[in-house]
C-alpha atoms as a PDB file:
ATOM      1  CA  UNK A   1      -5.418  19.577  44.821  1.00  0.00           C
ATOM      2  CA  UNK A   2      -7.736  19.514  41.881  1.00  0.00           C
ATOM      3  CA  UNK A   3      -7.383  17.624  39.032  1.00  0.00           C
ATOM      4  CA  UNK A   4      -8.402  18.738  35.458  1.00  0.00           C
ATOM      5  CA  UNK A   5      -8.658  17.303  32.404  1.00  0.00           C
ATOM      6  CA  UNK A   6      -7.000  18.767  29.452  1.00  0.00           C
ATOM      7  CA  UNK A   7      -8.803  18.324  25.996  1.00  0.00           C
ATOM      8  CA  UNK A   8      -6.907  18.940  23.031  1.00  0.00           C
ATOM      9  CA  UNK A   9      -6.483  17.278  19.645  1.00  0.00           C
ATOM     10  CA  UNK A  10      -5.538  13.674  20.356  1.00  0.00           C
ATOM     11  CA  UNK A  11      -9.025  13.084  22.607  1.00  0.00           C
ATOM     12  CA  UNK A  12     -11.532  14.212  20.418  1.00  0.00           C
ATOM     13  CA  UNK A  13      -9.647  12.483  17.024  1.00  0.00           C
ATOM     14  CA  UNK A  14      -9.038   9.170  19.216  1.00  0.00           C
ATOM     15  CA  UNK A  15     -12.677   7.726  18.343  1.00  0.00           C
ATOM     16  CA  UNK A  16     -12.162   8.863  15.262  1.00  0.00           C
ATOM     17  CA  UNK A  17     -10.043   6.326  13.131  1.00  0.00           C
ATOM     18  CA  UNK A  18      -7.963   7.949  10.330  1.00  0.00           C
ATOM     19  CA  UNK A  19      -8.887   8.317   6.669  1.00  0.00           C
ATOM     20  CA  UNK A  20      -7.413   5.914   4.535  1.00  0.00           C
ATOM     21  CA  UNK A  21      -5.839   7.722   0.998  1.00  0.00           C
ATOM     22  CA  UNK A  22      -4.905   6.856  -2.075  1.00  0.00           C
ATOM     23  CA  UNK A  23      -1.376   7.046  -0.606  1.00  0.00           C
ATOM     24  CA  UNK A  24      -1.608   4.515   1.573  1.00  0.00           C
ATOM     25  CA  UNK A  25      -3.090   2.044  -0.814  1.00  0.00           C
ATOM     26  CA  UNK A  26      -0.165   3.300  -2.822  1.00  0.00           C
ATOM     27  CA  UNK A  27       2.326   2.542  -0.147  1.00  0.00           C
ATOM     28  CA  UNK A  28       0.686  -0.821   0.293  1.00  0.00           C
ATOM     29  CA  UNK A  29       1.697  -1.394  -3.250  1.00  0.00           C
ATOM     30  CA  UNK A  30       5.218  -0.539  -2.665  1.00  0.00           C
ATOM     31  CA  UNK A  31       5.333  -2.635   0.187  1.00  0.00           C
ATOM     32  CA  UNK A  32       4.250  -5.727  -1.700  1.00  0.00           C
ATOM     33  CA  UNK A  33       6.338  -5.162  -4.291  1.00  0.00           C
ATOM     34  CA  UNK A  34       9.578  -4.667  -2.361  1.00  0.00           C
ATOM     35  CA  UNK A  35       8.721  -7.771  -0.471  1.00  0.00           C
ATOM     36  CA  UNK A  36       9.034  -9.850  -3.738  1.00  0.00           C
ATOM     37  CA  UNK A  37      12.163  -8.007  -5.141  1.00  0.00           C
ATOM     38  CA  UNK A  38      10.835  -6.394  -8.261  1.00  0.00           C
ATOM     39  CA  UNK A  39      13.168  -3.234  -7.312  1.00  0.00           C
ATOM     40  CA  UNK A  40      16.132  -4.968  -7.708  1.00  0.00           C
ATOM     41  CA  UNK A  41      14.984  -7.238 -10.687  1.00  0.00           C
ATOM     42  CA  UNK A  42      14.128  -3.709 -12.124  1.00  0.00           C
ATOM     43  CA  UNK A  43      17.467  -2.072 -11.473  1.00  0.00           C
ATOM     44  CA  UNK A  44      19.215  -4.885 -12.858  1.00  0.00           C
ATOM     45  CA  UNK A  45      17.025  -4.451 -15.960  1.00  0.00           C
ATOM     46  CA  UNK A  46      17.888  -0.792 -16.144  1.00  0.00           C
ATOM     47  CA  UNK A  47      21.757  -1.597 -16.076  1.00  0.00           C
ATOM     48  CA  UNK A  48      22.166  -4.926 -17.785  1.00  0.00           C
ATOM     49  CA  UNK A  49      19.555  -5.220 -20.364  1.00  0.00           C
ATOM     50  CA  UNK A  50      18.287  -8.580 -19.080  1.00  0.00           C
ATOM     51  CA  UNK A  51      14.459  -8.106 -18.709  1.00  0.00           C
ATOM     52  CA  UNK A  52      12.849  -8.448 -15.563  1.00  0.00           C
ATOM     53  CA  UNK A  53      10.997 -11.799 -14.891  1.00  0.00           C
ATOM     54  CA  UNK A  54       7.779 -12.209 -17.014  1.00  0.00           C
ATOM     55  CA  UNK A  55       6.064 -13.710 -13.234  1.00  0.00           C
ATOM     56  CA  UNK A  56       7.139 -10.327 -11.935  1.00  0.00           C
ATOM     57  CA  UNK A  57       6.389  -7.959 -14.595  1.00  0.00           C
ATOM     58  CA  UNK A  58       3.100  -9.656 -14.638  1.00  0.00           C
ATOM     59  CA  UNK A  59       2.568  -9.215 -10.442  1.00  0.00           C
ATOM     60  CA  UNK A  60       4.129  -5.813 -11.012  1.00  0.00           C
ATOM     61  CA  UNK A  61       1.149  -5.010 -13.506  1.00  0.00           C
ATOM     62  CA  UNK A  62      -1.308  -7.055 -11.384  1.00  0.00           C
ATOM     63  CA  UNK A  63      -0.674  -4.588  -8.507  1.00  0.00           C
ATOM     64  CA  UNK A  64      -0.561  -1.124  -9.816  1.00  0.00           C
ATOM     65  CA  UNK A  65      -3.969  -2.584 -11.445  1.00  0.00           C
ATOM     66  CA  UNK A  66      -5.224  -3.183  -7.699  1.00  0.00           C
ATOM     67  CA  UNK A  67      -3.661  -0.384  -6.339  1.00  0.00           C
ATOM     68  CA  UNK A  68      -5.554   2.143  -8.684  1.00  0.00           C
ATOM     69  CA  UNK A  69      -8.708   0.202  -8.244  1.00  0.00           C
ATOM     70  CA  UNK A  70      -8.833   0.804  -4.409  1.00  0.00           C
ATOM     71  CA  UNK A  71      -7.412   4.423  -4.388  1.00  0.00           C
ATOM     72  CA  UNK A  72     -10.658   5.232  -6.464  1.00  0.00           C
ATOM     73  CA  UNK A  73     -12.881   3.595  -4.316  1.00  0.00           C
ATOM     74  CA  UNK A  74     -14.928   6.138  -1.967  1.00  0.00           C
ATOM     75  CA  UNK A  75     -14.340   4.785   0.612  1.00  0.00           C
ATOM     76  CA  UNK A  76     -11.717   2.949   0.678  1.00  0.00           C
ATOM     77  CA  UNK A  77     -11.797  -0.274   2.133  1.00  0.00           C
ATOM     78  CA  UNK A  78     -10.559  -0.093   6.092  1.00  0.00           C
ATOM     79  CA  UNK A  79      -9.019  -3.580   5.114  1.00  0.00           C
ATOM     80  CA  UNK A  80      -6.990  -2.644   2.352  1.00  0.00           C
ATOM     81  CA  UNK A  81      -3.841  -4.510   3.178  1.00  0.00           C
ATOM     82  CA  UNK A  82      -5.737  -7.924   3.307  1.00  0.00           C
ATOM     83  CA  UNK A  83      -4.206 -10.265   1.059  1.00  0.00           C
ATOM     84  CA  UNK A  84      -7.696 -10.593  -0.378  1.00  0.00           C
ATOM     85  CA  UNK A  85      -7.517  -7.484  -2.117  1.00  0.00           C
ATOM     86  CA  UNK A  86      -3.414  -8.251  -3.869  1.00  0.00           C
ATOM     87  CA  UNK A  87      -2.258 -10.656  -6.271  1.00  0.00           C
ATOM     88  CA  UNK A  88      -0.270 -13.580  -4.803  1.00  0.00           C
ATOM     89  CA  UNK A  89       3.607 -14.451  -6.481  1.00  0.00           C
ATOM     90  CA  UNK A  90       3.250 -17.964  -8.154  1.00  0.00           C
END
C-alpha cells in the first residue's frame, strides 16, 4: 500500500497567515465596545431620552477614531487587537 499526499487549498495557504481587513479592525471595535456596554447605554438613549454617558460617548468616539486609523493603514498591523492600539474606559 502506497501512501500519497493530497495537496489542495489548506497546505499551500497554511504558511500563509491571513490578511487582516478593515473588517476585522472594525469588528475589533465592536468587540470593545460591547464589552463596555455602550449598546445598551445607546438603546436606552434611543428610547428614554437620557443621554448616554459623556465617559462613553467619549470612548465611543475614541474608538471609531482608532478603528478608522488602522483600517487605512497598508498594512495593517498583525497586532491590531493589542490594547496598545484602543482607548482604555476610565
Amino acid at each position: 500500500m502506497v501512501f500519497r499526499v493530497i495537496e489542495g487549498g489548506v497546505a499551500k495557504n497554511a504558511s500563509q497567515p491571513a490578511a487582516i481587513t478593515a473588517r476585522d479592525v472594525s469588528l475589533e471595535a465592536e468587540r470593545r465596545l460591547k464589552a463596555v456596554g455602550y449598546h445598551q447605554y445607546r438603546a436606552r438613549e434611543l428610547c428614554t431620552g437620557e443621554p448616554v454617558p459623556r465617559p462613553l460617548r467619549y470612548l465611543q468616539m475614541q474608538i471609531a477614531w482608532i478603528s478608522e486609523a488602522l483600517s487605512g493603514l497598508d498594512p495593517i498591523p498583525e497586532d491590531y487587537t493589542d490594547d496598545k492600539y484602543w482607548p482604555t474606559p476610565e
